[in-house]
N, C-alpha and C. Protein backbone atom coordinates (compact mmCIF):
# COMPACT_ATOMS: atom_id res chain seq x y z
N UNK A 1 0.84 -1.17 0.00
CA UNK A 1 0.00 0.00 0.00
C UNK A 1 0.89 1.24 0.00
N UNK A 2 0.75 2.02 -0.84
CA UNK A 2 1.07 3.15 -1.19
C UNK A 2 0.68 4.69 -0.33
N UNK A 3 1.57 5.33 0.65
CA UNK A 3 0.65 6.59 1.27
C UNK A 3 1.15 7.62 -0.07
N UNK A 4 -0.16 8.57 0.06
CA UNK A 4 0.63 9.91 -0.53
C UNK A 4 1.61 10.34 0.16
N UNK A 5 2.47 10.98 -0.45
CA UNK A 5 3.74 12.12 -0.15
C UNK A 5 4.95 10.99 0.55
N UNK A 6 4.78 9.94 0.39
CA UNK A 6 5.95 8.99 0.71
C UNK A 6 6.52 8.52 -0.89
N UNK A 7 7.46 9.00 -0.75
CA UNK A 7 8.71 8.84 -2.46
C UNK A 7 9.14 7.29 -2.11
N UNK A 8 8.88 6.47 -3.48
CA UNK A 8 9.23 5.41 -3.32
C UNK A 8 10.55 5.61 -4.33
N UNK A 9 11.93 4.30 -3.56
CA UNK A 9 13.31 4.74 -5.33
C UNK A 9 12.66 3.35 -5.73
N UNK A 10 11.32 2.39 -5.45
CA UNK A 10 10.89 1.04 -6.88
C UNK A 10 10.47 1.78 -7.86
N UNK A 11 11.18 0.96 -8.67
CA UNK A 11 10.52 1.73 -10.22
C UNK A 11 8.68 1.40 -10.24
N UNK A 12 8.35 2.34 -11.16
CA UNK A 12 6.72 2.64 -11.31
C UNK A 12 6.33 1.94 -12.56
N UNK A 13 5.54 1.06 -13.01
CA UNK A 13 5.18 0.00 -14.55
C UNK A 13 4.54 1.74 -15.36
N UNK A 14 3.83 2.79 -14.80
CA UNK A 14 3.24 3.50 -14.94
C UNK A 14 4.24 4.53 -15.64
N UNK A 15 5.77 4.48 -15.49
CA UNK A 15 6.66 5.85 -15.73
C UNK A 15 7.87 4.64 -16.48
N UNK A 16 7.87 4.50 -17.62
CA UNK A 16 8.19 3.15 -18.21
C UNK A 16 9.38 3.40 -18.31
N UNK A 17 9.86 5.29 -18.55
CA UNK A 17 11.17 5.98 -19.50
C UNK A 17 12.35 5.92 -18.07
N UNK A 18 11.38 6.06 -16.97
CA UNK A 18 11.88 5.80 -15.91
C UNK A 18 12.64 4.93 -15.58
N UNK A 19 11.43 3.95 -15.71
CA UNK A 19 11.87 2.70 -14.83
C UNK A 19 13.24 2.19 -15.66
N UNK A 20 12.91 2.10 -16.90
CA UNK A 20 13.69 1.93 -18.14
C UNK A 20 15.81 2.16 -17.85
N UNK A 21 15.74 3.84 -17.06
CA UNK A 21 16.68 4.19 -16.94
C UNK A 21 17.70 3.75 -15.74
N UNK A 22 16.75 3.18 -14.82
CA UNK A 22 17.03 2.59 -13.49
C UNK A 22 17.45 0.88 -13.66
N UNK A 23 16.65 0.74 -14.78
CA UNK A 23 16.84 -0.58 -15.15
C UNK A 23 18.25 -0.94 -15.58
N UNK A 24 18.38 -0.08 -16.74
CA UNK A 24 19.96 0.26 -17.45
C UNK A 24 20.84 0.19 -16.51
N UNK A 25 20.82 0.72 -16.06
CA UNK A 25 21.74 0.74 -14.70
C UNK A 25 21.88 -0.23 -14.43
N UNK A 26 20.80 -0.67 -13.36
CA UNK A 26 21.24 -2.05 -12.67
C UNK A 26 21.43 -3.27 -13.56
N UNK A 27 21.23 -3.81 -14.90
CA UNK A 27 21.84 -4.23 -15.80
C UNK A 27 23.24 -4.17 -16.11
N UNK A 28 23.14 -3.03 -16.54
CA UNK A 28 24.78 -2.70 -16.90
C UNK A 28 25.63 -3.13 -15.82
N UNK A 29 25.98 -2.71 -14.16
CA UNK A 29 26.32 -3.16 -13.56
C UNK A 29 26.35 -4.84 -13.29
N UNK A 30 25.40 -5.54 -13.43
CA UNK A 30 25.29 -6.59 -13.11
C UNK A 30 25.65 -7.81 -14.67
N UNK A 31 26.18 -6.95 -16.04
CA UNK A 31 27.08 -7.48 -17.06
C UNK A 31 25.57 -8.34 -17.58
N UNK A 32 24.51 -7.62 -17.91
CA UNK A 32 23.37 -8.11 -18.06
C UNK A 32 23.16 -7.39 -19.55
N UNK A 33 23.74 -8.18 -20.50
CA UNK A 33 23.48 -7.57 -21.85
C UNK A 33 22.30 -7.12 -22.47
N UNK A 34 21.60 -8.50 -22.55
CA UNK A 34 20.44 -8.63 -22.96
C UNK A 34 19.26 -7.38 -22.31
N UNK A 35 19.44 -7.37 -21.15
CA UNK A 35 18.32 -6.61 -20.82
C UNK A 35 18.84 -4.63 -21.09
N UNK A 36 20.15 -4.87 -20.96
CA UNK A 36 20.64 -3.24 -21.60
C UNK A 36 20.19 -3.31 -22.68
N UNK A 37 19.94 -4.22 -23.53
CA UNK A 37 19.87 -3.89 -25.13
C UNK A 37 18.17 -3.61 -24.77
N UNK A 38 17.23 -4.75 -24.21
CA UNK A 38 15.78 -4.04 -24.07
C UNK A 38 15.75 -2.62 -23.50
N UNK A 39 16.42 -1.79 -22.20
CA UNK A 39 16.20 -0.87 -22.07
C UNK A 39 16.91 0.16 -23.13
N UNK A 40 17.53 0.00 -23.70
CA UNK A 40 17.87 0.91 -24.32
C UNK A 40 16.79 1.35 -25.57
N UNK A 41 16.04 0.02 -25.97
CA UNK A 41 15.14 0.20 -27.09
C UNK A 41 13.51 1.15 -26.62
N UNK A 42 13.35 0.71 -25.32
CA UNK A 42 12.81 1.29 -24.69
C UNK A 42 13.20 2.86 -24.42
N UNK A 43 14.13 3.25 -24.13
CA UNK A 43 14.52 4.78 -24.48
C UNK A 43 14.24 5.35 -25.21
N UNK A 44 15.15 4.73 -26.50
CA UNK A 44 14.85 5.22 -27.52
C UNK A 44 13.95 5.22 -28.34
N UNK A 45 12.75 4.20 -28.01
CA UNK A 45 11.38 4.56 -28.49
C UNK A 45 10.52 5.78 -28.27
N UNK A 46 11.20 6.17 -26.89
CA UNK A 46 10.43 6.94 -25.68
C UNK A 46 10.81 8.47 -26.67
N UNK A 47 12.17 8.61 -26.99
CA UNK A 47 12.80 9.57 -27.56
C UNK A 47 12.58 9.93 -29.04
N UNK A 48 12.25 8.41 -29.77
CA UNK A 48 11.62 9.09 -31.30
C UNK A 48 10.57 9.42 -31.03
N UNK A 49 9.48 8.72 -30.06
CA UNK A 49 8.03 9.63 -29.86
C UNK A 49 7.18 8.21 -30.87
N UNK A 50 8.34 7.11 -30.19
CA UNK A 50 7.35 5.54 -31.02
C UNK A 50 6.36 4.99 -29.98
N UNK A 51 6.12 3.53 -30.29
CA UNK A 51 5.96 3.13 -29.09
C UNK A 51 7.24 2.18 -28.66
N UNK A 52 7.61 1.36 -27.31
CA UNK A 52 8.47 0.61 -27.47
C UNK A 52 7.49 -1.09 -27.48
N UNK A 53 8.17 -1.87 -27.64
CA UNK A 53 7.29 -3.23 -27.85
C UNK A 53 7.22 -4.09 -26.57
N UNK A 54 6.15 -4.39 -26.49
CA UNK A 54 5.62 -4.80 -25.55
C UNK A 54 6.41 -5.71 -24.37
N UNK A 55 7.09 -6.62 -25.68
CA UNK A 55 8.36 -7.47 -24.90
C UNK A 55 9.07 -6.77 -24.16
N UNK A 56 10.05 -5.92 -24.84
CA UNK A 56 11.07 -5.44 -23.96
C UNK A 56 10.42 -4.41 -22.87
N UNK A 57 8.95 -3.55 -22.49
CA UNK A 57 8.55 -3.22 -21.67
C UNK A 57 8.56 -4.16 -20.60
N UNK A 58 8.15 -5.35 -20.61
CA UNK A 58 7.94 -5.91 -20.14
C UNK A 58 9.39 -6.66 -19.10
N UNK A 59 9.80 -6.50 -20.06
CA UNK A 59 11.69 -7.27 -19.21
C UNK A 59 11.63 -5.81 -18.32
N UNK A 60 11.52 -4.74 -19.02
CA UNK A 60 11.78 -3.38 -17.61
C UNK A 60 11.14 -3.68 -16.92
N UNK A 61 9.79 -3.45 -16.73
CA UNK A 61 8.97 -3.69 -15.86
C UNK A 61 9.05 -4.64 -14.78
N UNK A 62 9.76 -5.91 -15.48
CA UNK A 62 9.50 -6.79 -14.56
C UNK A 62 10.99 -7.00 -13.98
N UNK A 63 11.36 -6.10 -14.35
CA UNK A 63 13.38 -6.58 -13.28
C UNK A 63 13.57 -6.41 -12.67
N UNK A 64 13.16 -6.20 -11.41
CA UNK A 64 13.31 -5.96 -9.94
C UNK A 64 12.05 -6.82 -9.56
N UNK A 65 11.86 -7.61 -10.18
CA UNK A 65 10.44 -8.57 -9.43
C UNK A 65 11.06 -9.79 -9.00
């Protein structure tokens, strides 16, 4: 359960460009190719103004689960 005005640092499924960037990170550190290459597509979908595909949302979304 969620209060207002309490800042969570879990990424949000809701803020994707976000989570996306947090993801990168902890990927990269952890020599996790595969999923740098999904967040990055995810960025850069975010940045042409595409959509990104469902798959690799989904590896963000779900990497800290």
């Amino acid at each position: 359960c969620r209060r207002p005005g309490i800042v969570s640092d879990e990424p949000r499924p809701d803020k994707p460009l976000d989570t996306a960037w947090i993801v990168l990170e902890a990927a990269n550190d952890l020599g996790d190719n595969a999923t740098v290459e999904a967040c990055r597509r995810v960025i850069d979908a975010n940045l042409n103004g595409t959509l990104a595909s469902p798959h690799d949302l989904h590896i963000v979304t779900e990497y800290f689960r």
